[in-house]
Protein backbone atom coordinates (compact mmCIF):
# COMPACT_ATOMS: atom_id res chain seq x y z
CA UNK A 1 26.17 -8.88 -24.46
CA UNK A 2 24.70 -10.74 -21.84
CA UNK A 3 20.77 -11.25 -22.10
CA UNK A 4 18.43 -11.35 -19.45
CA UNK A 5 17.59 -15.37 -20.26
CA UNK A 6 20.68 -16.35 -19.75
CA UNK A 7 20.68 -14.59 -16.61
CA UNK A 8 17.49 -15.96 -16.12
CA UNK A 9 17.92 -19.48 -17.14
CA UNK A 10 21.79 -19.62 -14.44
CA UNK A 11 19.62 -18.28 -11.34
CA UNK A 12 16.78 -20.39 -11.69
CA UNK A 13 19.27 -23.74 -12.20
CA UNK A 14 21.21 -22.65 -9.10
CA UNK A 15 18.01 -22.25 -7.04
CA UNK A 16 16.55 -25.48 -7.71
CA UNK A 17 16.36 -27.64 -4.44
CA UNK A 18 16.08 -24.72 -2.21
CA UNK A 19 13.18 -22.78 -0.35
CA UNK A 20 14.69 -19.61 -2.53
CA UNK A 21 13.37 -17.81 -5.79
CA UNK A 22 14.04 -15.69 -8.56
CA UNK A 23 11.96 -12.25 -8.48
CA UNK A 24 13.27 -9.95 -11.01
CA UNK A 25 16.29 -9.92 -13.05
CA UNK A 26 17.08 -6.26 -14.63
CA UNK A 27 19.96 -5.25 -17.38
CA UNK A 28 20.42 -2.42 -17.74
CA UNK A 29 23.00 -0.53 -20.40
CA UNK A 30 26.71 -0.98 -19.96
CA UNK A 31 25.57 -4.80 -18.82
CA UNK A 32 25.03 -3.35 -15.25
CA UNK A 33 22.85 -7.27 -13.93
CA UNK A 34 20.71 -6.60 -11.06
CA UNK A 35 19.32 -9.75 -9.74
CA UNK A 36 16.46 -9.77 -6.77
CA UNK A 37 15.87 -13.08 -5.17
CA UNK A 38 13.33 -14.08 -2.22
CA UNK A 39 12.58 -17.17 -0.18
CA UNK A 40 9.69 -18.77 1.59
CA UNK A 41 11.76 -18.18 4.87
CA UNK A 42 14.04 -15.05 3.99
CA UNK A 43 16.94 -14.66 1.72
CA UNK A 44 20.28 -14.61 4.18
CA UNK A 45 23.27 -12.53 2.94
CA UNK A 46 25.24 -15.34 2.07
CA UNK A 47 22.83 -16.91 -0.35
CA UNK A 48 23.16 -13.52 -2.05
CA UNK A 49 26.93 -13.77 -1.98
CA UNK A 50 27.00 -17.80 -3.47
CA UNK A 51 24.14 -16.75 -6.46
CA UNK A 52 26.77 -14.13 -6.80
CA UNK A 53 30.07 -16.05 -7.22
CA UNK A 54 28.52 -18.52 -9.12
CA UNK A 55 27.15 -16.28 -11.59
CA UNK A 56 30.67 -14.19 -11.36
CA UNK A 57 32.04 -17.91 -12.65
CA UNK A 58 29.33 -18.26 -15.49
CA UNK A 59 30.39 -15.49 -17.56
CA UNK A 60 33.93 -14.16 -18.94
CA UNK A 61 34.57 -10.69 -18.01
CA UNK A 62 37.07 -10.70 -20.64
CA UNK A 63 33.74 -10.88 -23.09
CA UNK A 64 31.67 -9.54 -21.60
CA UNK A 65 32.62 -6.74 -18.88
CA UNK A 66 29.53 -6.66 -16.27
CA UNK A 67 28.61 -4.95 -12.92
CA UNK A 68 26.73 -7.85 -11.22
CA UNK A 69 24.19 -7.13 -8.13
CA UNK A 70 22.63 -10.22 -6.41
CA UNK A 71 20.17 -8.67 -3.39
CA UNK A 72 16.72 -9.54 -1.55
CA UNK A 73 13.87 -8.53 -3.06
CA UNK A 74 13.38 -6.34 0.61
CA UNK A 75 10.70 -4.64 2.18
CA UNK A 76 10.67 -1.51 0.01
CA UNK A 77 10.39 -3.92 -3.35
CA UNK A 78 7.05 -4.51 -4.55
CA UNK A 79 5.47 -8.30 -4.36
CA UNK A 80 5.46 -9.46 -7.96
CA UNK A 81 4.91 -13.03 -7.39
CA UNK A 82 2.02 -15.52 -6.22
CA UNK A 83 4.81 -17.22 -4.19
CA UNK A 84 5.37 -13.66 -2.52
CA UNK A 85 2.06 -12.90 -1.69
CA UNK A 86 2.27 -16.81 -0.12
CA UNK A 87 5.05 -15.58 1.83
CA UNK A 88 2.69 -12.53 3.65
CA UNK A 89 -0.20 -14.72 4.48
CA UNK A 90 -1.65 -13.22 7.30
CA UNK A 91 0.10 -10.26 7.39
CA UNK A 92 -0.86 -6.67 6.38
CA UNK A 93 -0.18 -5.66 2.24
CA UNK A 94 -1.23 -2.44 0.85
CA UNK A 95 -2.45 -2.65 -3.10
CA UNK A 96 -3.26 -0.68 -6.35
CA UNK A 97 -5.24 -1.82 -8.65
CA UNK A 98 -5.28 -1.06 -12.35
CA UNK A 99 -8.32 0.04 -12.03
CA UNK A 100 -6.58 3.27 -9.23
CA UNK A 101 -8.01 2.12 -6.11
CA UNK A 102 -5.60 1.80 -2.95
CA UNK A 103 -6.60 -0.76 -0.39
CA UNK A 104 -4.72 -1.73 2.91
CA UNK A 105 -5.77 -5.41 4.35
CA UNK A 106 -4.53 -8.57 5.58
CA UNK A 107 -3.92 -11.19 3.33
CA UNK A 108 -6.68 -14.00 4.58
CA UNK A 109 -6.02 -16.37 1.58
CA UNK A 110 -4.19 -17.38 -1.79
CA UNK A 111 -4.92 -19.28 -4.80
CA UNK A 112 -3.23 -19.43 -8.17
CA UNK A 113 -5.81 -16.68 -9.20
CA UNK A 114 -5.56 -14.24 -6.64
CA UNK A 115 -5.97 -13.32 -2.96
CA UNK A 116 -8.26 -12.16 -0.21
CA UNK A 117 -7.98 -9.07 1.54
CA UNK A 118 -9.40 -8.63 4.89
CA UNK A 119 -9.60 -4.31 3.77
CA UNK A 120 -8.64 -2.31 7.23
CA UNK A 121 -11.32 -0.16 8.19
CA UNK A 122 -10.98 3.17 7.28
CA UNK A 123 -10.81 5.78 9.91
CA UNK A 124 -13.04 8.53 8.48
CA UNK A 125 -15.82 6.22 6.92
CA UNK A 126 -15.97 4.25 10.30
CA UNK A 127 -16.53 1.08 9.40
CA UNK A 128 -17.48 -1.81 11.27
CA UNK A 129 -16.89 -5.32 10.87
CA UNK A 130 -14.94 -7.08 8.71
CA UNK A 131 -14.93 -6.28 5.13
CA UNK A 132 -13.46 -9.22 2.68
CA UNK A 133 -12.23 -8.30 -1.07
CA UNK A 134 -11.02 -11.07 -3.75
CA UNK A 135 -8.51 -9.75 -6.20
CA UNK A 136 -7.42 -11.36 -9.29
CA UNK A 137 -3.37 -10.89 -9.66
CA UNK A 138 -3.95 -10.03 -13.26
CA UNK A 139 -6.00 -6.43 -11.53
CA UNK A 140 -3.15 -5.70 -9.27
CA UNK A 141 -1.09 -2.92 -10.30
CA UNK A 142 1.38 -2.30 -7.39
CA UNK A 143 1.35 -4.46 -3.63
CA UNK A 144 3.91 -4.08 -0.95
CA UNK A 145 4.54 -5.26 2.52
CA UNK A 146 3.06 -2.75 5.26
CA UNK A 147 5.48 -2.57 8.10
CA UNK A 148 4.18 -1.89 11.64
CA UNK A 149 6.77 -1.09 14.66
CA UNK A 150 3.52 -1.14 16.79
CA UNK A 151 2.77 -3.89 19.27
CA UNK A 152 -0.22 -5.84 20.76
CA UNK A 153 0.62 -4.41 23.91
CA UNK A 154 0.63 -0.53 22.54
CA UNK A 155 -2.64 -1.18 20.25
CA UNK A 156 -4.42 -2.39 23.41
CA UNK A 157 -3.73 0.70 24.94
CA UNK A 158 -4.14 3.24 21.79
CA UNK A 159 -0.81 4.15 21.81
């Protein structure tokens, strides 16, 4: 059976030297290898399809029979990683902590410990001014990427 270090262990080799990383590897029964990758610039559909192939080459199917997925970690995967929260600096993240509270900010800094949130205000409570939060990467439970479709020229006008 092959384990997730070796898995592991191939990725990370054939990654070294570029802007890409490994996220999250996943085995699942039946050897069904799901691999997530991301980059400091994007992952590109054909650095998906060379992990791929080369990992295809690394182990005998006539061992060990495997389905093998190699994909972005995309919008809809959670941020797992320092390096991914790097990645969003300056843009909007929204957050759980393990403690259950949701926040929705902009990420204003990083550090190997943890970020800074610049929180959104919240409609209902009406805040004003801008309200900074430093969270420790060990507190948060779940972050993703917020994706907006609105533009400057649409929030200017309330739209």
């Amino acid at each position: 059976m092959i384990t997730e270090k070796q898995i592991v262990q191939r990725v990370e080799d054939l990654l070294k030297g570029s802007d890409l990383f490994l996220v999250e590897t996943v085995v699942k029964p039946g050897n069904k290898i799901i691999v997530f990758l991301d980059g400091d610039n994007g992952v590109t559909i054909a650095a998906c399809q060379k992990i791929s192939h080369a990992l295809e080459l690394t182990f005998d199917r006539n061992i060990d029979d495997f389905e093998l997925t190699v994909s972005s970690a995309g919008i809809d995967r959670p941020l797992k990683l320092p390096r991914q929260f790097q990645k969003n600096l300056g843009k909007l993240v929204t957050l759980t902590t393990f403690e259950g509270a949701s926040m929705t900010g902009k990420v204003v800094h990083i550090n190997e410990e943890g970020i800074e949130l610049e929180l959104l205000p919240e409609k209902k409570k009406k805040l004003t001014g801008q309200t900074l939060i430093t969270l420790s990467f060990k507190n948060i439970q779940t972050a993703k990427e917020v994706i907006t479709f609105k533009s400057r020229i649409f929030t200017q006008w309330n739209i």
